[in-house]
PDB file of N, CA and C in Angstrom:
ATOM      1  N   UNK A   1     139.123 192.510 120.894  1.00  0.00           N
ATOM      2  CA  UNK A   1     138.319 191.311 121.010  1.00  0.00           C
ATOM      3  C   UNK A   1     136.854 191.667 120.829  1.00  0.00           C
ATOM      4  N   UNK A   2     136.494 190.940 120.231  1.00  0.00           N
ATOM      5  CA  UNK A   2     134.843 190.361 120.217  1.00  0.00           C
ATOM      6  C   UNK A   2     134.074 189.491 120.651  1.00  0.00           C
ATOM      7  N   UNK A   3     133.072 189.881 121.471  1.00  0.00           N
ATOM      8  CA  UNK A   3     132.211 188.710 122.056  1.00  0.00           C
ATOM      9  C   UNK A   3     131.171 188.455 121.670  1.00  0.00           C
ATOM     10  N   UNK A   4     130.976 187.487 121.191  1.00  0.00           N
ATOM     11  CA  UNK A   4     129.286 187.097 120.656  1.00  0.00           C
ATOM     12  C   UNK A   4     128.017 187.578 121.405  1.00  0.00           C
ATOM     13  N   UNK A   5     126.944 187.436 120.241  1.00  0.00           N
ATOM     14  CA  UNK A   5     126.047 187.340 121.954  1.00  0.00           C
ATOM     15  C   UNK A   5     125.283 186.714 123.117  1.00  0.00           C
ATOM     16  N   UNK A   6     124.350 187.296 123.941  1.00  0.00           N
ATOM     17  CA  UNK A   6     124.395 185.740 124.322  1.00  0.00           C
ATOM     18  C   UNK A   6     122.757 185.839 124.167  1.00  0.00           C
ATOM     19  N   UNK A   7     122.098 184.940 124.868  1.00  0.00           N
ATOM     20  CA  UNK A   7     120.938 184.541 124.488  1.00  0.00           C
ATOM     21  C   UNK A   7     119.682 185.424 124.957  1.00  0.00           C
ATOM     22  N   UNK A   8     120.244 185.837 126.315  1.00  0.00           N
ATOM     23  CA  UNK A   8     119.552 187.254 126.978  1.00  0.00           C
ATOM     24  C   UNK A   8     119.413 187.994 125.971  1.00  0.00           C
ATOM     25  N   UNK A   9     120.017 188.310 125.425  1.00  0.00           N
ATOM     26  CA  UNK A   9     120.763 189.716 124.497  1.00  0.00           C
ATOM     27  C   UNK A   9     119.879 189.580 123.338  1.00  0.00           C
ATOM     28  N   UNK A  10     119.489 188.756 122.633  1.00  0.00           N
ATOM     29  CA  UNK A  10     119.047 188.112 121.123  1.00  0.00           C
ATOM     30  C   UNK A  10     120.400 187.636 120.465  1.00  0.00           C
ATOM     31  N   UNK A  11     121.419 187.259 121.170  1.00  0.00           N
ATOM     32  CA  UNK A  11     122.104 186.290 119.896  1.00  0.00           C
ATOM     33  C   UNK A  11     123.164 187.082 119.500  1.00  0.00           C
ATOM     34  N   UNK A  12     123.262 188.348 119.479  1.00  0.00           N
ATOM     35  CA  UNK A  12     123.636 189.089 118.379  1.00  0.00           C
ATOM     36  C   UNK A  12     124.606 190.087 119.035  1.00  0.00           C
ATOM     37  N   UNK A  13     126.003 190.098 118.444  1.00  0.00           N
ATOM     38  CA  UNK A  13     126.356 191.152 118.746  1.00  0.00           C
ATOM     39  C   UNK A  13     127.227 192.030 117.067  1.00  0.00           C
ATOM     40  N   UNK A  14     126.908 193.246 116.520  1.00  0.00           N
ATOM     41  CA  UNK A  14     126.730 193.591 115.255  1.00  0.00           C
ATOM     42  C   UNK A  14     127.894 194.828 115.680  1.00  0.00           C
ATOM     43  N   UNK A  15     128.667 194.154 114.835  1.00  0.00           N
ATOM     44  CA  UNK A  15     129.883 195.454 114.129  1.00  0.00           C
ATOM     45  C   UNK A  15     129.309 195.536 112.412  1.00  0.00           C
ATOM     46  N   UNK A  16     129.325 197.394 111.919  1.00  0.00           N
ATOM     47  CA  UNK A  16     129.373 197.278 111.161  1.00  0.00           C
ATOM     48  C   UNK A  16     130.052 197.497 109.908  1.00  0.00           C
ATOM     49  N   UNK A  17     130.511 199.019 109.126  1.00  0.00           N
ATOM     50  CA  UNK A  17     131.539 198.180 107.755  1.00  0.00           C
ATOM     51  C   UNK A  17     132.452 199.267 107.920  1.00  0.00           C
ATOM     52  N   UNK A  18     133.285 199.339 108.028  1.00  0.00           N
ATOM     53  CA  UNK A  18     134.714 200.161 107.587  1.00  0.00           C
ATOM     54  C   UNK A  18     135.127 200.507 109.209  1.00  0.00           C
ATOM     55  N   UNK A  19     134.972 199.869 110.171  1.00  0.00           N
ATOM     56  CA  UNK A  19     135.463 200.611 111.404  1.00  0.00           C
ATOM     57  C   UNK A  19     136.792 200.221 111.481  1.00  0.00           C
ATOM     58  N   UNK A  20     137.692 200.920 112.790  1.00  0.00           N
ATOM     59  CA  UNK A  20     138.969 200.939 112.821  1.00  0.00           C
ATOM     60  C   UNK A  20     139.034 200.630 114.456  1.00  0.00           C
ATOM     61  N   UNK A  21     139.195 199.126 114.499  1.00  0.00           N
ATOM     62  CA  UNK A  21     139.152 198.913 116.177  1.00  0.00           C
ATOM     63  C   UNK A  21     140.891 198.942 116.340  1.00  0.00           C
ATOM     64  N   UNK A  22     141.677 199.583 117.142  1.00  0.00           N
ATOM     65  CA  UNK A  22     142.696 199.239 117.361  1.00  0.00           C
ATOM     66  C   UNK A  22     143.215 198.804 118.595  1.00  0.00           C
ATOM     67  N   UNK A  23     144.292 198.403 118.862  1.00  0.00           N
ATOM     68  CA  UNK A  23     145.195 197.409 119.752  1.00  0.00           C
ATOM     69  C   UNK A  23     144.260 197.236 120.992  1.00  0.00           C
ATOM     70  N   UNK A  24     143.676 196.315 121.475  1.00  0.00           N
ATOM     71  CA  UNK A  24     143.235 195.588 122.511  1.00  0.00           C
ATOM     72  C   UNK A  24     142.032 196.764 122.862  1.00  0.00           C
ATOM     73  N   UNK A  25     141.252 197.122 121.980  1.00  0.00           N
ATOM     74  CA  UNK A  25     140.080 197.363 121.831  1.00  0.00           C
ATOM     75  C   UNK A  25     139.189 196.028 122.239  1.00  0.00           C
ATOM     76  N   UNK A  26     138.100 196.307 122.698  1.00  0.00           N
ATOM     77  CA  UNK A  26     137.112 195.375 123.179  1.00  0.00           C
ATOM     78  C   UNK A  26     135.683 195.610 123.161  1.00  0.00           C
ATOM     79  N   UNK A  27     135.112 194.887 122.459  1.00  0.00           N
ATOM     80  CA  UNK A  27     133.844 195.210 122.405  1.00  0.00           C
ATOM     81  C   UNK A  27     132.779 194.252 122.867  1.00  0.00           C
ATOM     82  N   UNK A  28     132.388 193.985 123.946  1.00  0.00           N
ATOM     83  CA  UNK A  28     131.538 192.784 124.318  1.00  0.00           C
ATOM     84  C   UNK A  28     130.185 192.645 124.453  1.00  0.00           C
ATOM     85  N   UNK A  29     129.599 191.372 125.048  1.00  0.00           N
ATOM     86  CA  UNK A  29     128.724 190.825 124.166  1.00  0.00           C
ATOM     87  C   UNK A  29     127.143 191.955 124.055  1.00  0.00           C
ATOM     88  N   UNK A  30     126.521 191.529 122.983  1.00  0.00           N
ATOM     89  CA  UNK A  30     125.807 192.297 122.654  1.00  0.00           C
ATOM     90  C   UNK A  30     125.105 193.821 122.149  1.00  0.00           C
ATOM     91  N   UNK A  31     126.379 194.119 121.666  1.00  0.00           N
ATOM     92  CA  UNK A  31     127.111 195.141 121.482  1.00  0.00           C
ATOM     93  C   UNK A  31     126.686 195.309 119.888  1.00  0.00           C
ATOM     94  N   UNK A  32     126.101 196.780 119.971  1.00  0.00           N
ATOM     95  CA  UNK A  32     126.270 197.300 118.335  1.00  0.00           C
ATOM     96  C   UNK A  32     126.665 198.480 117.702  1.00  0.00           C
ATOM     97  N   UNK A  33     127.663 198.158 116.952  1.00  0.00           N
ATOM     98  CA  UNK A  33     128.860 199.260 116.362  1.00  0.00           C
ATOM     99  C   UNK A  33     128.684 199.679 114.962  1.00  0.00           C
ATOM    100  N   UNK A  34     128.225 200.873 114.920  1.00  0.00           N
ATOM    101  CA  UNK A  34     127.564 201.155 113.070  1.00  0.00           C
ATOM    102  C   UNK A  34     128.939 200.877 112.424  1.00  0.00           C
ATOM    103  N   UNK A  35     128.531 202.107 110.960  1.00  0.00           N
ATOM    104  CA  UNK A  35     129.705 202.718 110.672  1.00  0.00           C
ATOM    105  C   UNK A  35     130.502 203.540 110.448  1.00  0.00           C
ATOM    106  N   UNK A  36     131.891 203.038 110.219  1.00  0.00           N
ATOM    107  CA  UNK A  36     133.343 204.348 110.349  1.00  0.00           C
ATOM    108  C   UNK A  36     133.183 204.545 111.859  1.00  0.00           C
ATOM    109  N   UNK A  37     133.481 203.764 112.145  1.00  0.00           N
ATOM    110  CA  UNK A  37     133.755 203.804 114.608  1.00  0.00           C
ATOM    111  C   UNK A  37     135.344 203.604 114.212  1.00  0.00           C
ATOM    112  N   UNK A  38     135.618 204.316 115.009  1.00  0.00           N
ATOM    113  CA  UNK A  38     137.459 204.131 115.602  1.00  0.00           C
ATOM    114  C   UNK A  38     136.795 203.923 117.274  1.00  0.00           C
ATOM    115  N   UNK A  39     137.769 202.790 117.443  1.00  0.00           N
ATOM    116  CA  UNK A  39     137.770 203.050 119.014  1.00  0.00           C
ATOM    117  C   UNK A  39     139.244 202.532 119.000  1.00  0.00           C
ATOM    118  N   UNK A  40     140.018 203.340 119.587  1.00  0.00           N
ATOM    119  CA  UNK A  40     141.394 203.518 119.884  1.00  0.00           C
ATOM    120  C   UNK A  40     142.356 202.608 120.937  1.00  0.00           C
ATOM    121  N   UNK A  41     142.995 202.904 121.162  1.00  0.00           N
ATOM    122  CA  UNK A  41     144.020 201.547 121.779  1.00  0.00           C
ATOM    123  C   UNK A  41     143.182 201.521 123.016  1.00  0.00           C
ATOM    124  N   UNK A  42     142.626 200.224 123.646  1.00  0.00           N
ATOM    125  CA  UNK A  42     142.330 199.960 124.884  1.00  0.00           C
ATOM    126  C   UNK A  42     140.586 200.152 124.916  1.00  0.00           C
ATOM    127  N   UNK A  43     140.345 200.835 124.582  1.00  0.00           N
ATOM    128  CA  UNK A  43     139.181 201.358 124.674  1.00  0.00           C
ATOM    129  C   UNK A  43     137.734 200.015 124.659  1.00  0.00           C
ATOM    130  N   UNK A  44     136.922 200.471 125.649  1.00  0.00           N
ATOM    131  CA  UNK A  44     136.065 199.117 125.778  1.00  0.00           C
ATOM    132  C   UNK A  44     134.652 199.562 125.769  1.00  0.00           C
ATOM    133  N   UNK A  45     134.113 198.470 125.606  1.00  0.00           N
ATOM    134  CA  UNK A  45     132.828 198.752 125.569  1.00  0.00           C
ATOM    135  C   UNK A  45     132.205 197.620 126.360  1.00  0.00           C
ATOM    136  N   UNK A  46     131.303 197.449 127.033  1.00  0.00           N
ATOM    137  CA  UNK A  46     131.206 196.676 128.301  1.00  0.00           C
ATOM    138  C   UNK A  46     129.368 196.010 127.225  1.00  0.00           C
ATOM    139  N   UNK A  47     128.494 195.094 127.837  1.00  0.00           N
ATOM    140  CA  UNK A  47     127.617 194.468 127.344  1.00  0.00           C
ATOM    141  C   UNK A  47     126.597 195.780 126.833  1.00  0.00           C
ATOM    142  N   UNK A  48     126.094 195.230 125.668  1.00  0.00           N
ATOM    143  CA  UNK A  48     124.637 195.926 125.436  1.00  0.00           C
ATOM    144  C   UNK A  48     124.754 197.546 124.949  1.00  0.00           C
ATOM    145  N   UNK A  49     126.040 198.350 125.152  1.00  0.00           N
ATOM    146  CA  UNK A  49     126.197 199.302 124.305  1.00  0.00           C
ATOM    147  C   UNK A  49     126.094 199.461 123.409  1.00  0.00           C
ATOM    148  N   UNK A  50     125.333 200.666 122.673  1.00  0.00           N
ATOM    149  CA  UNK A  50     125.022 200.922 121.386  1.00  0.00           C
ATOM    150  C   UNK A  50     126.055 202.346 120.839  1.00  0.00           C
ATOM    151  N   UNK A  51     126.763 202.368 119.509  1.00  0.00           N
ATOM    152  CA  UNK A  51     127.530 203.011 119.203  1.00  0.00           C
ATOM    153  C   UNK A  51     127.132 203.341 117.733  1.00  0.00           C
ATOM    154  N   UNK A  52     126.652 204.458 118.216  1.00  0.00           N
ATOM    155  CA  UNK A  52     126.260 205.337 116.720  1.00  0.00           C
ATOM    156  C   UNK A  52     127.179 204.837 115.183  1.00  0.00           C
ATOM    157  N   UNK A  53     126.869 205.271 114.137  1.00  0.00           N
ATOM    158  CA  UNK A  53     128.162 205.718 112.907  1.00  0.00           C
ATOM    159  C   UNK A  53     128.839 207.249 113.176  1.00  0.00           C
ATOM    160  N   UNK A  54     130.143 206.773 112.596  1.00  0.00           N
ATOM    161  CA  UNK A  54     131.134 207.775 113.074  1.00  0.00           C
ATOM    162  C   UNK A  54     131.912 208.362 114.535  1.00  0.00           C
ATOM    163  N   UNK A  55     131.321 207.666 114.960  1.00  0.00           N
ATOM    164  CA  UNK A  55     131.576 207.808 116.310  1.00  0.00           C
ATOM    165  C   UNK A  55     133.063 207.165 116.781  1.00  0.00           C
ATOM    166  N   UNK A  56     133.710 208.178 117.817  1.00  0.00           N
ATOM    167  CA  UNK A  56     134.944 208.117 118.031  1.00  0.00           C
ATOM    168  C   UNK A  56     135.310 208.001 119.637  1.00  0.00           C
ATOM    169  N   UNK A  57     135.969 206.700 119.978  1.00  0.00           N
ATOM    170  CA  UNK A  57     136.207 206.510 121.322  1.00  0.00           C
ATOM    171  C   UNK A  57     137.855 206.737 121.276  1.00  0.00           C
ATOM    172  N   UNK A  58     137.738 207.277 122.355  1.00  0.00           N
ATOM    173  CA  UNK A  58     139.359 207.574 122.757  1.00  0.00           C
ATOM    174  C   UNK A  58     140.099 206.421 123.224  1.00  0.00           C
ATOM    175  N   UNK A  59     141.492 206.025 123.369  1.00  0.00           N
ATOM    176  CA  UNK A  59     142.216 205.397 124.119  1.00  0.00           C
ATOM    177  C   UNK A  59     142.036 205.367 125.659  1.00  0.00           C
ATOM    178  N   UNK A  60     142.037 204.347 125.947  1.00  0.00           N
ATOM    179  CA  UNK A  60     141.649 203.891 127.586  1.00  0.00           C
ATOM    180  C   UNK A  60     140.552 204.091 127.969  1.00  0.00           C
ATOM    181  N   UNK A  61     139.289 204.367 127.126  1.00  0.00           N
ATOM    182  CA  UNK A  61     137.677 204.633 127.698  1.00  0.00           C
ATOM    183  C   UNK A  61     137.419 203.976 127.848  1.00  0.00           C
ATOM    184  N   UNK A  62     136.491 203.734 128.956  1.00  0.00           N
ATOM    185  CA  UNK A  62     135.751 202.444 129.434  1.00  0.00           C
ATOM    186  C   UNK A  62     134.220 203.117 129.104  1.00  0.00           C
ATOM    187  N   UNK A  63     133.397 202.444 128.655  1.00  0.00           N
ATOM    188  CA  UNK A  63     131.755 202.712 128.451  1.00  0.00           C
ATOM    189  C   UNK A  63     130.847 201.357 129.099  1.00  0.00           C
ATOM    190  N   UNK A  64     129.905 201.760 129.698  1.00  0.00           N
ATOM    191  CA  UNK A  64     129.140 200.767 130.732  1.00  0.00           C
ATOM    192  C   UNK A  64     128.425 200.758 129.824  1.00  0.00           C
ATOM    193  N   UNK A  65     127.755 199.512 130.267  1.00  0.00           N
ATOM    194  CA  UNK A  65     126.975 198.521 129.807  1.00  0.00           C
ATOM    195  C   UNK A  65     125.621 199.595 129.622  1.00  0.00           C
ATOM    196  N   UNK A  66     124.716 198.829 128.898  1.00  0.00           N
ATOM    197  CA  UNK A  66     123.587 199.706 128.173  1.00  0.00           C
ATOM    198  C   UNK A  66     123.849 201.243 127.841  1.00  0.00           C
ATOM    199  N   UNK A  67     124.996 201.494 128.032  1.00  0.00           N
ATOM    200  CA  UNK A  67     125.214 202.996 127.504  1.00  0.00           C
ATOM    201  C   UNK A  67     124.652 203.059 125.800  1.00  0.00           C
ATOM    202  N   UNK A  68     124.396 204.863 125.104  1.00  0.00           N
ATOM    203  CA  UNK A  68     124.460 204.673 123.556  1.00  0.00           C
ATOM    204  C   UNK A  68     125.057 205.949 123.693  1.00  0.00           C
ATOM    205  N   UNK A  69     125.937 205.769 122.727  1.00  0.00           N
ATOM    206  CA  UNK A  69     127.083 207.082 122.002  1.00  0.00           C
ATOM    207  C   UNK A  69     126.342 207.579 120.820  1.00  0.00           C
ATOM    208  N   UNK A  70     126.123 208.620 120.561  1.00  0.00           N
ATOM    209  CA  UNK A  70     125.534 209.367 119.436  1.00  0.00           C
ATOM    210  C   UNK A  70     126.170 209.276 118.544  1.00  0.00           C
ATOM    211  N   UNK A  71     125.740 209.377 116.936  1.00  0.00           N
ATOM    212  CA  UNK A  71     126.512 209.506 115.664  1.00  0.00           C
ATOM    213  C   UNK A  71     127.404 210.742 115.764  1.00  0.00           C
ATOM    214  N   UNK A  72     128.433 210.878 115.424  1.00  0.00           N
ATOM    215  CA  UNK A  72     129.535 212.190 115.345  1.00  0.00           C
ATOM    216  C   UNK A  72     130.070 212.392 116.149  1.00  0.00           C
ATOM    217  N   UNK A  73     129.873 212.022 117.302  1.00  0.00           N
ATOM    218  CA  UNK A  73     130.640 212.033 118.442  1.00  0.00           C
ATOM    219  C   UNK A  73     131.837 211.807 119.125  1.00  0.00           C
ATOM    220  N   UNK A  74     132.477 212.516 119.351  1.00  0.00           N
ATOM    221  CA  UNK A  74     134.069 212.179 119.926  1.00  0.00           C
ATOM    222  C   UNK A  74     134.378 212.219 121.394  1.00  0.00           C
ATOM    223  N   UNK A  75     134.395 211.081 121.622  1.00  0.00           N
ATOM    224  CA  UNK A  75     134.825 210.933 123.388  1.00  0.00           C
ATOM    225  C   UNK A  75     136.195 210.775 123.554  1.00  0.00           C
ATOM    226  N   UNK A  76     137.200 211.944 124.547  1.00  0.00           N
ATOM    227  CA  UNK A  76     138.241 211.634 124.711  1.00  0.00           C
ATOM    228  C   UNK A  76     138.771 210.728 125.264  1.00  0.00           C
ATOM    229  N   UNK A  77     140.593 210.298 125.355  1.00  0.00           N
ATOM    230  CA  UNK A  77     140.945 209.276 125.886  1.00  0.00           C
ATOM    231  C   UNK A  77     140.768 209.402 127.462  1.00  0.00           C
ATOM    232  N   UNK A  78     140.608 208.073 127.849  1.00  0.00           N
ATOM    233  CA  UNK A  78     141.041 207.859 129.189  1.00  0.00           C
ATOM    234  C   UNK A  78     139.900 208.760 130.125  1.00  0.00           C
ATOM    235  N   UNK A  79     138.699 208.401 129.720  1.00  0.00           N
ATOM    236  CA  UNK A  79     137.213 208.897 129.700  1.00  0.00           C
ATOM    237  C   UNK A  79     136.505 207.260 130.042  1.00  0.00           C
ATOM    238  N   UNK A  80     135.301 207.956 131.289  1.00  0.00           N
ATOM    239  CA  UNK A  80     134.669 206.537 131.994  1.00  0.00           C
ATOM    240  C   UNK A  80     132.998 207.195 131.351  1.00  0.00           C
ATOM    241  N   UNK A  81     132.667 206.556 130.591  1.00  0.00           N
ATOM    242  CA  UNK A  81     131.286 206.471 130.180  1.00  0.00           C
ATOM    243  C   UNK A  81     130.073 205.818 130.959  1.00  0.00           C
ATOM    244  N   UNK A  82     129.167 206.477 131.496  1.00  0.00           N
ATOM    245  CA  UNK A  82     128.356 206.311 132.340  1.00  0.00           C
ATOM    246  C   UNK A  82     126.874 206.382 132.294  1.00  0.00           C
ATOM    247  N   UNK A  83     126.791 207.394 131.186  1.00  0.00           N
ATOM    248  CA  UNK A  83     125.462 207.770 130.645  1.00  0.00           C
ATOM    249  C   UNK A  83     125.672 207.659 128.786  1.00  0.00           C
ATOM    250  N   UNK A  84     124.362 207.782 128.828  1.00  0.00           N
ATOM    251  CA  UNK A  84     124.071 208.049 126.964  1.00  0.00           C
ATOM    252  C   UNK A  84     124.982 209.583 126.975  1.00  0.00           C
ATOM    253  N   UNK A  85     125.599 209.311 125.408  1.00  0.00           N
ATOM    254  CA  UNK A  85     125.874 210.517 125.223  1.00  0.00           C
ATOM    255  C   UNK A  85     125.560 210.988 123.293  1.00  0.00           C
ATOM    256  N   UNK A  86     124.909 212.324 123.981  1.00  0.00           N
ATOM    257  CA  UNK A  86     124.251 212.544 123.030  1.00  0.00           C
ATOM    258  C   UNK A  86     124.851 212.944 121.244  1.00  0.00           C
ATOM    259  N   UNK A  87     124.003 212.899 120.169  1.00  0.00           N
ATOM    260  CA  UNK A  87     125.047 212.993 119.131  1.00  0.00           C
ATOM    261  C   UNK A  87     125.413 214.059 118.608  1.00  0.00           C
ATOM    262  N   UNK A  88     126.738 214.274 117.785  1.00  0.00           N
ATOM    263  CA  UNK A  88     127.340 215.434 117.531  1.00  0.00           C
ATOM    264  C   UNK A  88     128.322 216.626 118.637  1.00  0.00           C
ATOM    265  N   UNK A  89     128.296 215.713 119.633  1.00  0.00           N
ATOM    266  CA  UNK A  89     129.167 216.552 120.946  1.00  0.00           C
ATOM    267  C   UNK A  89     130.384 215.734 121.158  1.00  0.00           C
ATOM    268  N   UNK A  90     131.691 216.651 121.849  1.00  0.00           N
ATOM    269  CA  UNK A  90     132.845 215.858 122.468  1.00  0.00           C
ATOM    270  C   UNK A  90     132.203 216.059 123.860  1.00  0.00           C
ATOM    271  N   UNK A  91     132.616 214.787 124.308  1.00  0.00           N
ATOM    272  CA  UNK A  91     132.454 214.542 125.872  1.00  0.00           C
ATOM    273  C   UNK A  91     133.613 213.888 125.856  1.00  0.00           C
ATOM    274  N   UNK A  92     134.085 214.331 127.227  1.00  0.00           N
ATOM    275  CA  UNK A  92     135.512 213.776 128.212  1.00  0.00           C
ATOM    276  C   UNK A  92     135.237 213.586 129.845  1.00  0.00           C
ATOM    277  N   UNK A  93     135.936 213.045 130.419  1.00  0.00           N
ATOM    278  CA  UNK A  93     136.123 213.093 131.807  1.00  0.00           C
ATOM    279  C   UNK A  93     135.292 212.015 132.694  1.00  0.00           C
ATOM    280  N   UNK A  94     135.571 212.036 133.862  1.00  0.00           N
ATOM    281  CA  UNK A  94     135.112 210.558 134.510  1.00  0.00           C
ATOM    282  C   UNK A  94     134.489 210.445 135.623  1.00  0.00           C
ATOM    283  N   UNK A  95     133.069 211.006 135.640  1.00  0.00           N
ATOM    284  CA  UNK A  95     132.041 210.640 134.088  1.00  0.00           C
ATOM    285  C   UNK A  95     132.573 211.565 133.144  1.00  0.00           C
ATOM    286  N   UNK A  96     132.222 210.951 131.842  1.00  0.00           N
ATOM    287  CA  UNK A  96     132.814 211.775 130.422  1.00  0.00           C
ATOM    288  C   UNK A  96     131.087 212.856 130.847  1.00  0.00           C
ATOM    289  N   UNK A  97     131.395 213.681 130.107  1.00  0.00           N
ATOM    290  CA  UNK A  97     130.473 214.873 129.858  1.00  0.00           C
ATOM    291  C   UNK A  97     130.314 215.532 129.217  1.00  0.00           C
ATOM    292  N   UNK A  98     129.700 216.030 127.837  1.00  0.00           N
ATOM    293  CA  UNK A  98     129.632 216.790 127.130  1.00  0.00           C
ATOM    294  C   UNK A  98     129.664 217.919 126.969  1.00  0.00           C
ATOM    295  N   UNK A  99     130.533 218.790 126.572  1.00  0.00           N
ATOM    296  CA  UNK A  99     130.919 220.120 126.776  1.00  0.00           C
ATOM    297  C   UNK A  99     130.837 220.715 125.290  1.00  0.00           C
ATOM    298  N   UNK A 100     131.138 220.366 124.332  1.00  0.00           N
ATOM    299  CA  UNK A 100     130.504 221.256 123.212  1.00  0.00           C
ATOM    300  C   UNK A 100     130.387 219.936 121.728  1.00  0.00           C
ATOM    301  N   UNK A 101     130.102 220.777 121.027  1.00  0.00           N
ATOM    302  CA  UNK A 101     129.617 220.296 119.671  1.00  0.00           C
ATOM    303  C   UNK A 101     131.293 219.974 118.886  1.00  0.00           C
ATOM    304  N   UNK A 102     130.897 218.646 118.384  1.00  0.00           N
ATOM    305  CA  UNK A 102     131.909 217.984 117.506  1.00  0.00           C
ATOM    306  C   UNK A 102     132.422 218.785 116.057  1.00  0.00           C
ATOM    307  N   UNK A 103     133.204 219.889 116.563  1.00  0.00           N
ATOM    308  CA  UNK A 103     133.074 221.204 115.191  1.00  0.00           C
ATOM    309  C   UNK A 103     133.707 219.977 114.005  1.00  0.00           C
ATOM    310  N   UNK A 104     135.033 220.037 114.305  1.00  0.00           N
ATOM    311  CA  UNK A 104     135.825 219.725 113.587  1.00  0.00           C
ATOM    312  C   UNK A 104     135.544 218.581 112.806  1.00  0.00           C
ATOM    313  N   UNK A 105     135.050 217.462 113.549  1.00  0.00           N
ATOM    314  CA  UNK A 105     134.789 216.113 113.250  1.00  0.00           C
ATOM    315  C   UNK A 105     133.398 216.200 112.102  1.00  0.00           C
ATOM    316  N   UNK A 106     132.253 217.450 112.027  1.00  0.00           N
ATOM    317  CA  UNK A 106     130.954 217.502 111.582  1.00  0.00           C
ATOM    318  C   UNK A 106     131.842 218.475 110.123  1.00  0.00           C
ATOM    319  N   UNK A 107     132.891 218.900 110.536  1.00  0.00           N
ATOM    320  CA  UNK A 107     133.518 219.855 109.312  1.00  0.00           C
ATOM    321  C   UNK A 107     133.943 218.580 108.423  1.00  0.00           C
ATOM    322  N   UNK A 108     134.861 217.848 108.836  1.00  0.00           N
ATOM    323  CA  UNK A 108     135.454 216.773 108.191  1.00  0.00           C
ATOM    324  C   UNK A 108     134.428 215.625 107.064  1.00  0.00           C
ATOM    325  N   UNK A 109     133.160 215.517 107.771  1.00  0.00           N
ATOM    326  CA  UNK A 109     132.570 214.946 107.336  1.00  0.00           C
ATOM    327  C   UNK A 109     131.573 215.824 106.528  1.00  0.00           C
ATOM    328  N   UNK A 110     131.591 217.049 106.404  1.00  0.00           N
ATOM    329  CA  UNK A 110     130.923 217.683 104.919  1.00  0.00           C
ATOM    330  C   UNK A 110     129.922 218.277 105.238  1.00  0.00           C
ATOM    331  N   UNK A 111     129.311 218.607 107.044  1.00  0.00           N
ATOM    332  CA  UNK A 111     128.709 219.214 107.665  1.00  0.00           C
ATOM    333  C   UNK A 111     128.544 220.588 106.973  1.00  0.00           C
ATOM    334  N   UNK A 112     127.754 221.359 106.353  1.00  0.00           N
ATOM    335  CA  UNK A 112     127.672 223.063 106.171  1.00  0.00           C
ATOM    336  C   UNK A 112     127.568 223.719 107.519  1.00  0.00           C
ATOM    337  N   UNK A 113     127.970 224.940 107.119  1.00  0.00           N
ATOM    338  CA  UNK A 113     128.304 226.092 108.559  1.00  0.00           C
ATOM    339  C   UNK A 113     126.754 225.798 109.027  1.00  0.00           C
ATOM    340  N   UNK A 114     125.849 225.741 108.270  1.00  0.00           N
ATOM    341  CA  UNK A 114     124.803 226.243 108.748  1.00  0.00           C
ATOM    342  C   UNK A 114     123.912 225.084 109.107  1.00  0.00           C
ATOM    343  N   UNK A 115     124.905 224.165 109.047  1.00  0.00           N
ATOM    344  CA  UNK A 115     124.135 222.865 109.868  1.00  0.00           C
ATOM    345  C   UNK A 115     125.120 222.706 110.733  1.00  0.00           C
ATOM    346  N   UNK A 116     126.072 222.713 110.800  1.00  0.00           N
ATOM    347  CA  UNK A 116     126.740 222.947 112.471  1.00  0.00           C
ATOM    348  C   UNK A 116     126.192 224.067 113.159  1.00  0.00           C
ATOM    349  N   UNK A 117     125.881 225.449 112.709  1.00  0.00           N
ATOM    350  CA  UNK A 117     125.735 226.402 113.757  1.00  0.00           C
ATOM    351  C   UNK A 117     123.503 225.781 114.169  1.00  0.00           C
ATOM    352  N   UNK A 118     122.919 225.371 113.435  1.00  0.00           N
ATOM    353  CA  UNK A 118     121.973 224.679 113.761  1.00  0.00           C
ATOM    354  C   UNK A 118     122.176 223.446 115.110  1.00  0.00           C
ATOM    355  N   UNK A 119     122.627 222.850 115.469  1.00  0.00           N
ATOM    356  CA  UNK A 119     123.303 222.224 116.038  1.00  0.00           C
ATOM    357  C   UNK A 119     123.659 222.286 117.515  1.00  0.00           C
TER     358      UNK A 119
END
């Protein structure tokens, strides 16, 4: 589901082009989602969150309100989002927390060694 926005907010709540919301994903109001976001079965996003491009929410995450998820980022499932989390790291756990750099996900996307080991 999608919620508009509301008037507090400016009006607006912005998904943008190729994402992959699946099964009872939720994204509410005032909410902005670049692009290529997966957010996975269940996974929510509560008012006023900001969600980088590429960025990857796990199944059953909950993310609070004014939180922002960094570009490249992979948050595991069944992960409670509490703070900003910064870009190019996996964070998990509840609070999710960042524990290292998004190797795989920065490989996939055409990252050089030497801009991941920069990183």
């Amino acid at each position: 589901t999608i919620h508009r926005g509301t008037v507090q907010g400016g009006g607006l709540t912005k998904v943008g082009s190729d994402n992959l919301l699946m099964l009872n994903a939720h994204i509410a109001h005032d909410c902005t989602v670049g692009n290529r976001c997966i957010l996975a079965n269940n996974a929510t996003l509560a008012g006023h969150v900001s969600v980088d491009d590429f960025a990857i929410i796990g199944g059953m995450t909950a993310v609070h309100q004014f939180c922002i998820i960094g570009a490249h980022v992979m948050v595991g499932g069944c992960s409670g989002v509490a703070q900003d989390v910064p870009p190019y790291v996996i964070a998990q756990g509840n609070h999710a927390t960042p524990f290292g750099v998004n190797i795989e996900g920065l490989k996939r996307r055409g990252f050089s060694r030497e801009a991941i080991t920069a990183i």
